[in-house]
Protein backbone atom coordinates (compact mmCIF):
# COMPACT_ATOMS: atom_id res chain seq x y z
CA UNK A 1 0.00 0.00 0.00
CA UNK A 2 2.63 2.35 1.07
CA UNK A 3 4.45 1.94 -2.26
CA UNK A 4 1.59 3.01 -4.33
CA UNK A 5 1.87 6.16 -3.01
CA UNK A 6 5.79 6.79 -2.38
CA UNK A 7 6.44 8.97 -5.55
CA UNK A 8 3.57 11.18 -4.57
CA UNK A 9 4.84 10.99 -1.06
CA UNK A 10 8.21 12.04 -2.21
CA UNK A 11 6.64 14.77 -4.32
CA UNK A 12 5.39 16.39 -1.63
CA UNK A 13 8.46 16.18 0.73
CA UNK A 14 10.27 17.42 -1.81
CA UNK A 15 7.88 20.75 -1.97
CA UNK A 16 8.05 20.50 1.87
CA UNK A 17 12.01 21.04 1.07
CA UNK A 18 11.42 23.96 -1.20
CA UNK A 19 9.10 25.72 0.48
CA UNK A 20 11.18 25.74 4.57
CA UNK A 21 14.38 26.30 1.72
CA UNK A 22 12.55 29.56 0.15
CA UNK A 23 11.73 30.85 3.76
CA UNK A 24 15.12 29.92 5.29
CA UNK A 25 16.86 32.06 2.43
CA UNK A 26 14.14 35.04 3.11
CA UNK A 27 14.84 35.34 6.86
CA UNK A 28 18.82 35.01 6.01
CA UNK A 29 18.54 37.83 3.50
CA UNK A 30 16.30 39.93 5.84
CA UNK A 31 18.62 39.98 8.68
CA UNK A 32 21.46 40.94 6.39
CA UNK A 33 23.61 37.89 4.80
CA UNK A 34 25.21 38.49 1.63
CA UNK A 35 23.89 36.22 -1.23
CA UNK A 36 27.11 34.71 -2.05
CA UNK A 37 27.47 33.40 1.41
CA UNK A 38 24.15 32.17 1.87
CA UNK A 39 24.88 30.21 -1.44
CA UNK A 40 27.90 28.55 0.05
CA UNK A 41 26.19 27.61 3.17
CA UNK A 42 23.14 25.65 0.47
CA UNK A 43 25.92 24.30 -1.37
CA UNK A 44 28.16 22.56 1.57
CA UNK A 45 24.26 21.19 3.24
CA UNK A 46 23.41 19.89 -0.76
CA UNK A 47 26.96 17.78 -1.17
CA UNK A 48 26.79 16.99 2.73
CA UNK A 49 23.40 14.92 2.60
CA UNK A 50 23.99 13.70 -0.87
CA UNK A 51 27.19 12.13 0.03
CA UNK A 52 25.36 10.72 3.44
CA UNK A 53 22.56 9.54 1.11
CA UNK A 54 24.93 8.11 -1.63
CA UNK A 55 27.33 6.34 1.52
CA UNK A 56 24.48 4.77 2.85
CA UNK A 57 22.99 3.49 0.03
CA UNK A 58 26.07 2.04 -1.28
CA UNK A 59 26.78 0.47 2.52
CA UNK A 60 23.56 -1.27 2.12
């Protein structure tokens, strides 16, 4: 049952991620961080779960 649903489960995390992304950058840019450095910060969390993802994956 729960695999019918999974890619519309994962669909919807995934605009879960977007969205909290979208307000995270909002409130960063408010308060005064430079663009550049908020892009570094989403680039080192993007390679840091994908390679957590990819290890565990490959573990298992």
């Amino acid at each position: 049952m729960l695999r019918d649903y999974l890619l519309c489960l994962a669909m919807i995390l995934l605009q879960v991620a977007y969205a909290v992304m979208n307000i995270i950058s909002k409130l960063a840019m408010e308060s005064g961080m430079k663009p550049l450095i908020l892009l570094a910060y989403s680039q080192i969390f993007s390679v840091t779960v994908i390679t957590a993802v990819a290890f565990f994956k490959e573990r298992w």
